[in-house]
C-alpha atoms as a PDB file:
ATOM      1  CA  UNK A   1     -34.717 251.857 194.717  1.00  0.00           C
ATOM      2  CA  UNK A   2     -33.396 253.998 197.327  1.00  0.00           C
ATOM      3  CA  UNK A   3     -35.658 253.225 200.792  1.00  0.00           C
ATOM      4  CA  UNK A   4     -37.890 250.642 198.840  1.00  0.00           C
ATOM      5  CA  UNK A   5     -39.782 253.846 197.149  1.00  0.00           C
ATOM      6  CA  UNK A   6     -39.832 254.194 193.613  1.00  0.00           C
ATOM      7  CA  UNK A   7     -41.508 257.721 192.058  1.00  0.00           C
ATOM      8  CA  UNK A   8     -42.710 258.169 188.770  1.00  0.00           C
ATOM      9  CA  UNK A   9     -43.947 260.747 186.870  1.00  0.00           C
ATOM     10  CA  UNK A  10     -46.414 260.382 184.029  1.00  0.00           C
ATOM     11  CA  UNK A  11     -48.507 263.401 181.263  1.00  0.00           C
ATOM     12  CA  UNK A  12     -50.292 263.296 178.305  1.00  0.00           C
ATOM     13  CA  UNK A  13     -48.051 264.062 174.981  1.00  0.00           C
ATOM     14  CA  UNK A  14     -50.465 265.198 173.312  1.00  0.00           C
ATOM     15  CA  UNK A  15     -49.052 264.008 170.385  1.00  0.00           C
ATOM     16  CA  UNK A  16     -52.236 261.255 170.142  1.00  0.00           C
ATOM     17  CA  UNK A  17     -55.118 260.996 171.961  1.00  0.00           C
ATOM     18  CA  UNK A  18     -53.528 258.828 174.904  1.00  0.00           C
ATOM     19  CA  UNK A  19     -49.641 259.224 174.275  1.00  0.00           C
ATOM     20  CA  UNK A  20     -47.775 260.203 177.491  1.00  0.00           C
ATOM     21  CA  UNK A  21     -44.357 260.648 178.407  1.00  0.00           C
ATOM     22  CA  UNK A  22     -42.898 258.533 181.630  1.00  0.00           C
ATOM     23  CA  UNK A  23     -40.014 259.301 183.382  1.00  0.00           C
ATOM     24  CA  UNK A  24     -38.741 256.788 186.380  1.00  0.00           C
ATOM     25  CA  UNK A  25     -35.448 256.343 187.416  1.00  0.00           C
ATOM     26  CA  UNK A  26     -33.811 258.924 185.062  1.00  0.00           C
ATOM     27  CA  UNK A  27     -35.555 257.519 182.315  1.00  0.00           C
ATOM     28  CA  UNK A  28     -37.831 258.366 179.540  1.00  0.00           C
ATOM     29  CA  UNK A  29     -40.350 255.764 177.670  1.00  0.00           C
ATOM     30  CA  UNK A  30     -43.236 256.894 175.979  1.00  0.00           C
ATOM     31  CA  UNK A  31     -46.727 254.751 176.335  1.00  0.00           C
ATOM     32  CA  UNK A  32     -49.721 254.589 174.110  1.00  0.00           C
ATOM     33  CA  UNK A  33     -52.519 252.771 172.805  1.00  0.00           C
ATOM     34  CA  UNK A  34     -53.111 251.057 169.632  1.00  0.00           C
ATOM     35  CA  UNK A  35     -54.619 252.051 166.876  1.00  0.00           C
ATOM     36  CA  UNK A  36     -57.556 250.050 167.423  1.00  0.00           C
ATOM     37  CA  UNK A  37     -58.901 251.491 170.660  1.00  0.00           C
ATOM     38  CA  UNK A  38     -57.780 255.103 169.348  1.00  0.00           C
ATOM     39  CA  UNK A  39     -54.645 255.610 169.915  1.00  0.00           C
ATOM     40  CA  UNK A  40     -51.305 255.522 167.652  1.00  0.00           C
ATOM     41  CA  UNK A  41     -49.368 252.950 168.730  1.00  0.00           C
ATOM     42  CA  UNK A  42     -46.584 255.188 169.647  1.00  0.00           C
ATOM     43  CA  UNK A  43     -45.108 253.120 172.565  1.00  0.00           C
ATOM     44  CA  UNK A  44     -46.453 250.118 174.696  1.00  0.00           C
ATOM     45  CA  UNK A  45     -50.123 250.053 176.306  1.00  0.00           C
ATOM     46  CA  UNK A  46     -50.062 249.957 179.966  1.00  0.00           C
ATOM     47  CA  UNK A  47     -50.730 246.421 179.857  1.00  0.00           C
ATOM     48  CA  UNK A  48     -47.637 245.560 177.875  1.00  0.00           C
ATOM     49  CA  UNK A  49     -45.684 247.482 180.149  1.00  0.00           C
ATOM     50  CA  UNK A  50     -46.845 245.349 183.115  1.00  0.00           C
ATOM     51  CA  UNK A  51     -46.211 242.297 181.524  1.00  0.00           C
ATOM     52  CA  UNK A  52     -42.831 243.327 180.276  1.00  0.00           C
ATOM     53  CA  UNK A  53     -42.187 244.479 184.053  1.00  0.00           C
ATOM     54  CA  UNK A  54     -43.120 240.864 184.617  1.00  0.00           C
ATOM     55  CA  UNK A  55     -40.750 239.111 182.705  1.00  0.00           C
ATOM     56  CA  UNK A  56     -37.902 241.333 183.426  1.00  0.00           C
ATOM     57  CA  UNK A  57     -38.141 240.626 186.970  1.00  0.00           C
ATOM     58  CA  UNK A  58     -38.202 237.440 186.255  1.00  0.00           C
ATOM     59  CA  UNK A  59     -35.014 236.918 184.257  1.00  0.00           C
ATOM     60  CA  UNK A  60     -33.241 239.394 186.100  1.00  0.00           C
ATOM     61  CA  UNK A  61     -34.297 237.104 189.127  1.00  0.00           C
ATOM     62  CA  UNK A  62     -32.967 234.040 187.722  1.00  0.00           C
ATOM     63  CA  UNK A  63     -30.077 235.102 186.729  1.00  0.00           C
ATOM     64  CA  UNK A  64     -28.842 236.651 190.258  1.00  0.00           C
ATOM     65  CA  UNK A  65     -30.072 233.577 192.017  1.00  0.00           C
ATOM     66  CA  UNK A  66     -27.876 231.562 189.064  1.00  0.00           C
ATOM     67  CA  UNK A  67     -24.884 234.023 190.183  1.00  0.00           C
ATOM     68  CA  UNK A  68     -25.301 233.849 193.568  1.00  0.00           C
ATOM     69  CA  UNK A  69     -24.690 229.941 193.554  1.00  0.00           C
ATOM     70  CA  UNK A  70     -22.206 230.175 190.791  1.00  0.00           C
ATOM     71  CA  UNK A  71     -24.256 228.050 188.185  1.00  0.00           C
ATOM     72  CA  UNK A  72     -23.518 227.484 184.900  1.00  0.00           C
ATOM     73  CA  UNK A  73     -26.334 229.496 183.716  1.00  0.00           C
ATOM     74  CA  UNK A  74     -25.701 230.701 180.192  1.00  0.00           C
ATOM     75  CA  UNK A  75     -29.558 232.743 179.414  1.00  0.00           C
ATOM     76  CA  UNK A  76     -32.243 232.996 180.618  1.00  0.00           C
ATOM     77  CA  UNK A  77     -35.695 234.385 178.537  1.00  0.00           C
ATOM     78  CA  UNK A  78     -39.124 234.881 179.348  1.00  0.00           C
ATOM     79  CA  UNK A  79     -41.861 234.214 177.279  1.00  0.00           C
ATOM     80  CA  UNK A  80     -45.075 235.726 178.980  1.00  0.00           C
ATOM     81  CA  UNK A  81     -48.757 236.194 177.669  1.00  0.00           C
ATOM     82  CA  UNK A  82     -51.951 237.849 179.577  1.00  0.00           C
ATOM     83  CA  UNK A  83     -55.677 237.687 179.410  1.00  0.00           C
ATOM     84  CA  UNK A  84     -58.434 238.859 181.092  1.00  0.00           C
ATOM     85  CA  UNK A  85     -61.069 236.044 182.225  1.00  0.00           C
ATOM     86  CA  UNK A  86     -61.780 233.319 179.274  1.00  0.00           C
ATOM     87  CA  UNK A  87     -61.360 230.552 181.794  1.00  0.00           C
ATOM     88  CA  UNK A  88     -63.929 228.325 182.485  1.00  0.00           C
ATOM     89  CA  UNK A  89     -65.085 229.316 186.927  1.00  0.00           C
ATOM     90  CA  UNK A  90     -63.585 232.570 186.497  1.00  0.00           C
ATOM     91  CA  UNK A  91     -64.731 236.273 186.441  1.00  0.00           C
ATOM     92  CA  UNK A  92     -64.474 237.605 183.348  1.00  0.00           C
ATOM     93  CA  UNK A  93     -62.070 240.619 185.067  1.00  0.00           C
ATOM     94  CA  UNK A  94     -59.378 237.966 186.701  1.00  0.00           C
ATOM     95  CA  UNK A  95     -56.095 238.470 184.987  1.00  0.00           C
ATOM     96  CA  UNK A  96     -54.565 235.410 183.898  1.00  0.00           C
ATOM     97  CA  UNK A  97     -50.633 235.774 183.339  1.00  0.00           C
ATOM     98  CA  UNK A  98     -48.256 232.664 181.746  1.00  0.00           C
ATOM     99  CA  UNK A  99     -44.491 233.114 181.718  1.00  0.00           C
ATOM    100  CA  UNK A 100     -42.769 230.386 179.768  1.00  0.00           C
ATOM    101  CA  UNK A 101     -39.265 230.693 181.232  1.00  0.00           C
ATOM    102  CA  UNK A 102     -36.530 229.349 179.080  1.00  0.00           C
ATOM    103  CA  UNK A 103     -32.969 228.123 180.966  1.00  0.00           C
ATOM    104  CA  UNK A 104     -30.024 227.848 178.815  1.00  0.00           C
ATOM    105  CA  UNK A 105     -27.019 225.649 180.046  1.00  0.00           C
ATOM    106  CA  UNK A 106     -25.742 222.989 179.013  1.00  0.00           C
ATOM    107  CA  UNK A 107     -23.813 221.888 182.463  1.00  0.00           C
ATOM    108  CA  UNK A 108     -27.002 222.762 184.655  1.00  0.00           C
ATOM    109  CA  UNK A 109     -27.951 220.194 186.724  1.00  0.00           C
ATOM    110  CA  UNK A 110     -31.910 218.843 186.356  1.00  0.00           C
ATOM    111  CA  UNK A 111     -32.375 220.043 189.940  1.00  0.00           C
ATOM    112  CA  UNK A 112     -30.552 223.753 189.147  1.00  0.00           C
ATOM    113  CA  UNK A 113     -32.986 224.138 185.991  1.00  0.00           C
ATOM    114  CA  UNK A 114     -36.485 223.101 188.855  1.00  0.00           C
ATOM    115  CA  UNK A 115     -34.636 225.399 191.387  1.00  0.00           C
ATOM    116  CA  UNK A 116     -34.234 228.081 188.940  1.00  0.00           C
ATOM    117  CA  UNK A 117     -38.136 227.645 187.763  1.00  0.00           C
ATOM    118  CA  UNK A 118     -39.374 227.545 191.157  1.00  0.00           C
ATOM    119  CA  UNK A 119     -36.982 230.823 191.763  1.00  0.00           C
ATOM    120  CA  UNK A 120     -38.734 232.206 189.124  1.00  0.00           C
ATOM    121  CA  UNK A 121     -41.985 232.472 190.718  1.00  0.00           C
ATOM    122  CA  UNK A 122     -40.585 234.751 193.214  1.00  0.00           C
ATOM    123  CA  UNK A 123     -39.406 237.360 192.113  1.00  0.00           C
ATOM    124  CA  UNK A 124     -40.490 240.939 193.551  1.00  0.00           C
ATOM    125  CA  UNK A 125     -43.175 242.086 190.616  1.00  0.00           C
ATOM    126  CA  UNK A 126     -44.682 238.621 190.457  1.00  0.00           C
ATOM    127  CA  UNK A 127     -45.545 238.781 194.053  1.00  0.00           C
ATOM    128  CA  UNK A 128     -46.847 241.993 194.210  1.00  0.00           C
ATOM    129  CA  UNK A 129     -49.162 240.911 191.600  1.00  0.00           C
ATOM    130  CA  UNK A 130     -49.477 237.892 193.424  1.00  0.00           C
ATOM    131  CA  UNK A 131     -50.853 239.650 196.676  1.00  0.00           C
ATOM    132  CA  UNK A 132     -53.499 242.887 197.131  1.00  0.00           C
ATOM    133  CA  UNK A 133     -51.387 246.279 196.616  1.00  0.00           C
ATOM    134  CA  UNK A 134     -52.422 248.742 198.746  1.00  0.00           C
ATOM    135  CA  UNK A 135     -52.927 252.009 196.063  1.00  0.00           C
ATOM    136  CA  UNK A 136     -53.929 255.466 197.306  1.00  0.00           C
ATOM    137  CA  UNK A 137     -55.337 257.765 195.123  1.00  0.00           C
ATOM    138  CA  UNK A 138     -55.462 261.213 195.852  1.00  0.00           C
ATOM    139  CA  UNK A 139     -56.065 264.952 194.471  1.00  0.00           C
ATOM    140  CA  UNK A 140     -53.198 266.815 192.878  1.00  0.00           C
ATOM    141  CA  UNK A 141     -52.826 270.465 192.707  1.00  0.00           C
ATOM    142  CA  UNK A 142     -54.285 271.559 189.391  1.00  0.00           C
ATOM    143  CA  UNK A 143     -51.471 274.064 189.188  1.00  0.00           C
ATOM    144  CA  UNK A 144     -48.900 271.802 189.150  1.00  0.00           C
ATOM    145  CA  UNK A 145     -47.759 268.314 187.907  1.00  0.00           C
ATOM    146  CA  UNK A 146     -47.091 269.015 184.292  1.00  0.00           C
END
């Protein structure tokens, strides 16, 4: 992430109604939808991605803050789920996101496995989801951008 700025570039497949290709950083995924909103389940939804996104930031957090202090950290998982609304007070379009972090090691101290939770909880993607992103959206040149 040369400069902090990241580029991406993102088109339709065509090979289902909502497949597209994405490249970033050198390299390719493909995304889709399921089969139950009409797509064909050829990759992740955008919503999986995002939560995956999560979770890797998460353990890739951890385990640099474990290095970093030279703990006995052996793995690190995340477990992570998301919903929209469906608790009680809230708007039905708040996005509620749980990551179940699992620290493995055996010769971790109680207070390295609450530092490494608490670490966890800061890592760059959650707190960009945390706060308000600032997104501009703007015309491209028809022309272009295939």
């Amino acid at each position: 992430m040369a400069n902090g700025r990241i580029e991406a570039h993102v088109s339709e497949t065509g090979d289902s109604p909502f497949a597209v290709r994405i490249d970033v950083s050198g390299h390719v995924l493909t995304g889709d939808e399921p089969e139950d909103v009409g797509g064909a389940d050829l990759g992740p939804a955008p919503y999986d991605l995002l939560l995956s996104a999560l979770g890797e930031c998460t353990a890739m957090t951890v385990r640099l803050y474990a290095r970093q202090k030279g703990w006995p950290l052996d793995h690190v998982s995340v477990s992570l789920t998301h919903r929209k609304g469906g608790i009680e007070g809230q708007p039905a379009w708040t996005d509620n996101f749980t990551k179940t972090v699992h620290i493995h090691g055996d010769e971790l101290s109680d207070e390295q496995r609450a530092r490494l939770i608490e670490v966890a909880g800061k890592c760059p993607v959650h707190r960009t989801l945390e706060n308000t992103p600032v997104i501009a959206t703007i015309a491209g040149d028809p022309r272009g951008g295939r």
